[in-house]
N, C-alpha and C. Protein backbone atom coordinates (compact mmCIF):
# COMPACT_ATOMS: atom_id res chain seq x y z
N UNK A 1 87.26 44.90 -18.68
CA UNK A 1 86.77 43.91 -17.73
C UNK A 1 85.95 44.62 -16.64
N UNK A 2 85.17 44.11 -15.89
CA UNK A 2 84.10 44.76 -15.20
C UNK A 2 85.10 44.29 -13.71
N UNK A 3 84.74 45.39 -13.28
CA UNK A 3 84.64 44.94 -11.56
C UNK A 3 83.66 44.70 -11.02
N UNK A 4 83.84 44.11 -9.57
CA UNK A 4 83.30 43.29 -8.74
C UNK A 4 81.72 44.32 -8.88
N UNK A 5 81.96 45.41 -8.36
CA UNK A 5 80.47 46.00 -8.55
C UNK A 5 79.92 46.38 -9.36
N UNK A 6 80.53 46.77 -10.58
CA UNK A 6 80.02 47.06 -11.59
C UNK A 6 78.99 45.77 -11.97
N UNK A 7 79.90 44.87 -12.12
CA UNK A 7 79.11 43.62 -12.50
C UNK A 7 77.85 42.89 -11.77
N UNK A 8 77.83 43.65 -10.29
CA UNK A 8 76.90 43.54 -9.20
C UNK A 8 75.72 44.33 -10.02
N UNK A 9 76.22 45.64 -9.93
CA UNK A 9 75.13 46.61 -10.43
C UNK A 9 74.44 46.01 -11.38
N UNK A 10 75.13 45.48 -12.81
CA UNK A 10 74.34 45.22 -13.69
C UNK A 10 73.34 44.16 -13.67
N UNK A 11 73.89 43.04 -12.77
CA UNK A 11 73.09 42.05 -12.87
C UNK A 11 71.47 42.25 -11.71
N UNK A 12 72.40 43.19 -10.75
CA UNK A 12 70.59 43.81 -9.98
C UNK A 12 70.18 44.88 -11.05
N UNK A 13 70.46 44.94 -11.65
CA UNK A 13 69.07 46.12 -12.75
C UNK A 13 68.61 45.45 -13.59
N UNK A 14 69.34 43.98 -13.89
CA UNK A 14 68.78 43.09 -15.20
C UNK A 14 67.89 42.29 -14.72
N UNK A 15 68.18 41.95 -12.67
CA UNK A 15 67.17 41.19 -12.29
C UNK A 15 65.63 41.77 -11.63
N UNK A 16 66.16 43.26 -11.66
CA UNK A 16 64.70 44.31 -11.17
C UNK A 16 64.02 44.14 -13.02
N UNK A 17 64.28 44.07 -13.99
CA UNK A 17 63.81 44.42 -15.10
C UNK A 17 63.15 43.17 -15.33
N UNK A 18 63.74 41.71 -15.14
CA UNK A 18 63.10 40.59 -14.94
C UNK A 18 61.56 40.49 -14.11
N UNK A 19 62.06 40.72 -12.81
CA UNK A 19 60.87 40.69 -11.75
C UNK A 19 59.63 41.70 -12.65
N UNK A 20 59.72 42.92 -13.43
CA UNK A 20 59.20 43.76 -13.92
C UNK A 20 58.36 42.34 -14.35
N UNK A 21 59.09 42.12 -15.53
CA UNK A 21 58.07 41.68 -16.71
C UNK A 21 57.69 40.32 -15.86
N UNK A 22 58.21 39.69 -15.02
CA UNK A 22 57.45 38.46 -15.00
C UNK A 22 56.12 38.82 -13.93
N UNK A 23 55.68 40.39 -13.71
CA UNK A 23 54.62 40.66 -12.92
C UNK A 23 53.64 40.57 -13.59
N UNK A 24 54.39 41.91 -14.84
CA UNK A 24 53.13 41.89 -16.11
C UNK A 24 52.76 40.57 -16.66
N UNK A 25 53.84 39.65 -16.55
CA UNK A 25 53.15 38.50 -17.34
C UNK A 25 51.93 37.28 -16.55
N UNK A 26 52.31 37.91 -14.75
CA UNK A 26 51.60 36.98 -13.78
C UNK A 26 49.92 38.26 -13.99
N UNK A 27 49.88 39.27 -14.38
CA UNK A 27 48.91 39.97 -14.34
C UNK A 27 48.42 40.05 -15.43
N UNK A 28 48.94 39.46 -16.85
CA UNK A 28 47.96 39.19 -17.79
C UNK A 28 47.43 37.85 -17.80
N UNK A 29 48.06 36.78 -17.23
CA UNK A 29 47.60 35.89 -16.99
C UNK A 29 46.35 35.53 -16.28
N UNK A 30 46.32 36.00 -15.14
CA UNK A 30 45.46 36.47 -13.87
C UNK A 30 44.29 36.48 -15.26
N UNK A 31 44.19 37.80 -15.35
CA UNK A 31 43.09 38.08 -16.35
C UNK A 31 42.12 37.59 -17.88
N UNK A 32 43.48 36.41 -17.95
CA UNK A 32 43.18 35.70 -19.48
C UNK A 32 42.72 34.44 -18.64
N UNK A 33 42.67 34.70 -17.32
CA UNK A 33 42.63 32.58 -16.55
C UNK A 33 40.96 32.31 -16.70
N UNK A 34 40.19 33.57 -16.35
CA UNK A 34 38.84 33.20 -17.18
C UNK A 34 37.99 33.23 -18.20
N UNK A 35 39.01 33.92 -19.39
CA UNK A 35 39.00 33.48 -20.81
C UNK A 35 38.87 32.78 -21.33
N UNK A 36 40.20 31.77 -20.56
CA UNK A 36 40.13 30.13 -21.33
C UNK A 36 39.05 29.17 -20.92
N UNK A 37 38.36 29.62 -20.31
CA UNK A 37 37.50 28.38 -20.02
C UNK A 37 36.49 28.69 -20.99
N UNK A 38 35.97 30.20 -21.28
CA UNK A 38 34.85 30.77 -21.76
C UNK A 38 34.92 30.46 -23.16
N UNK A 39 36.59 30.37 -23.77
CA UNK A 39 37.17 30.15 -25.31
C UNK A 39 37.02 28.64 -25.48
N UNK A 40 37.35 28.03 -24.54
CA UNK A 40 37.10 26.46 -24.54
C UNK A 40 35.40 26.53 -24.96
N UNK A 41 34.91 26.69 -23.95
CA UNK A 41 33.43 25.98 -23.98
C UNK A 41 32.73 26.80 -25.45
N UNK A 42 33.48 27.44 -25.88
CA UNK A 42 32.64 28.29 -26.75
C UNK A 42 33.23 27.55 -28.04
N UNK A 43 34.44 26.94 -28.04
CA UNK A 43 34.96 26.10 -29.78
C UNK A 43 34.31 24.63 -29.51
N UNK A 44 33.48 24.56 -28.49
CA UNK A 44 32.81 23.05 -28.02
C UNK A 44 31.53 23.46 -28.94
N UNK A 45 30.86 24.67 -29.80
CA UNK A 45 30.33 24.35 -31.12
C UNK A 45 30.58 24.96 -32.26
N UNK A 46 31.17 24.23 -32.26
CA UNK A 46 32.36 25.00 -33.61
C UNK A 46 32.95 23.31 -34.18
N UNK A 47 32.18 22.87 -35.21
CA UNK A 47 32.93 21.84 -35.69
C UNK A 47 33.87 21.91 -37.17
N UNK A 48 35.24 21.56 -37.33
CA UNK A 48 35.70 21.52 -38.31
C UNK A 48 35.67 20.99 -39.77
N UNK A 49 35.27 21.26 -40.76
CA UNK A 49 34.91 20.26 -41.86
C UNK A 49 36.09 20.16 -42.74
N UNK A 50 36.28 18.99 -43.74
CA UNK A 50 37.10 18.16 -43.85
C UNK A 50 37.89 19.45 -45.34
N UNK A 51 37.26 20.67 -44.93
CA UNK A 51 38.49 21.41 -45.73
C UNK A 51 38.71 22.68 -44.68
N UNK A 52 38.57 22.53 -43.65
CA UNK A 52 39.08 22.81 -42.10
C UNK A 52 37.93 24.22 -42.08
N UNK A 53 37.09 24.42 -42.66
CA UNK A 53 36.32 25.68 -42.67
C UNK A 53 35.60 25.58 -41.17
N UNK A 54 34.96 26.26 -40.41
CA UNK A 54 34.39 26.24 -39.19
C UNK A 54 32.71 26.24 -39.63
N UNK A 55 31.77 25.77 -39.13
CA UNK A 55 30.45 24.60 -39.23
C UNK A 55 30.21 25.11 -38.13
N UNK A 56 29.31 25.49 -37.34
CA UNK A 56 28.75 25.60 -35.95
C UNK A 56 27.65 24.25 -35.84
N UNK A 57 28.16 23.41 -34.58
CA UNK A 57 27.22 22.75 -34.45
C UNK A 57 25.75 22.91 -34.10
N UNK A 58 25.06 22.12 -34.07
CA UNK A 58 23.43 22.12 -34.04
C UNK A 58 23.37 22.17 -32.41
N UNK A 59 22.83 22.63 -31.51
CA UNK A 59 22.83 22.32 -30.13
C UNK A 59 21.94 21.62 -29.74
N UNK A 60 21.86 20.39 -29.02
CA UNK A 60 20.82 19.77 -28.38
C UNK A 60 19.60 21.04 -27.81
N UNK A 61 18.34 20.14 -27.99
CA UNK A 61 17.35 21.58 -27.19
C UNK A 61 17.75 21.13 -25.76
């Protein structure tokens, strides 16, 4: 059975290891946030055909 601090200890090193990754995950995010717009507007010509193959649309001049 754990004691009072032991069980302290573990749960502050499990919650420093948390804060870790949820930085990396706020800092890949950060960096992918103007991706998605660029990935969006870019499958806006890209049309699917009816055996799902990818077609690039024609662009207005």
């Amino acid at each position: 059975m754990f004691k009072d601090e032991d069980l302290i200890d573990e749960l502050c090193t499990e919650l420093q290891q948390l804060c870790t990754e949820l930085e990396k995950v706020k800092t890949v995010s950060e960096e992918n946030r103007g991706r998605g717009i660029t990935e969006s507007r870019r499958r806006q010509h890209i049309d699917y055909t009816i055996d799902r193959t990818r077609a690039i649309k024609e662009q207005e001049p």
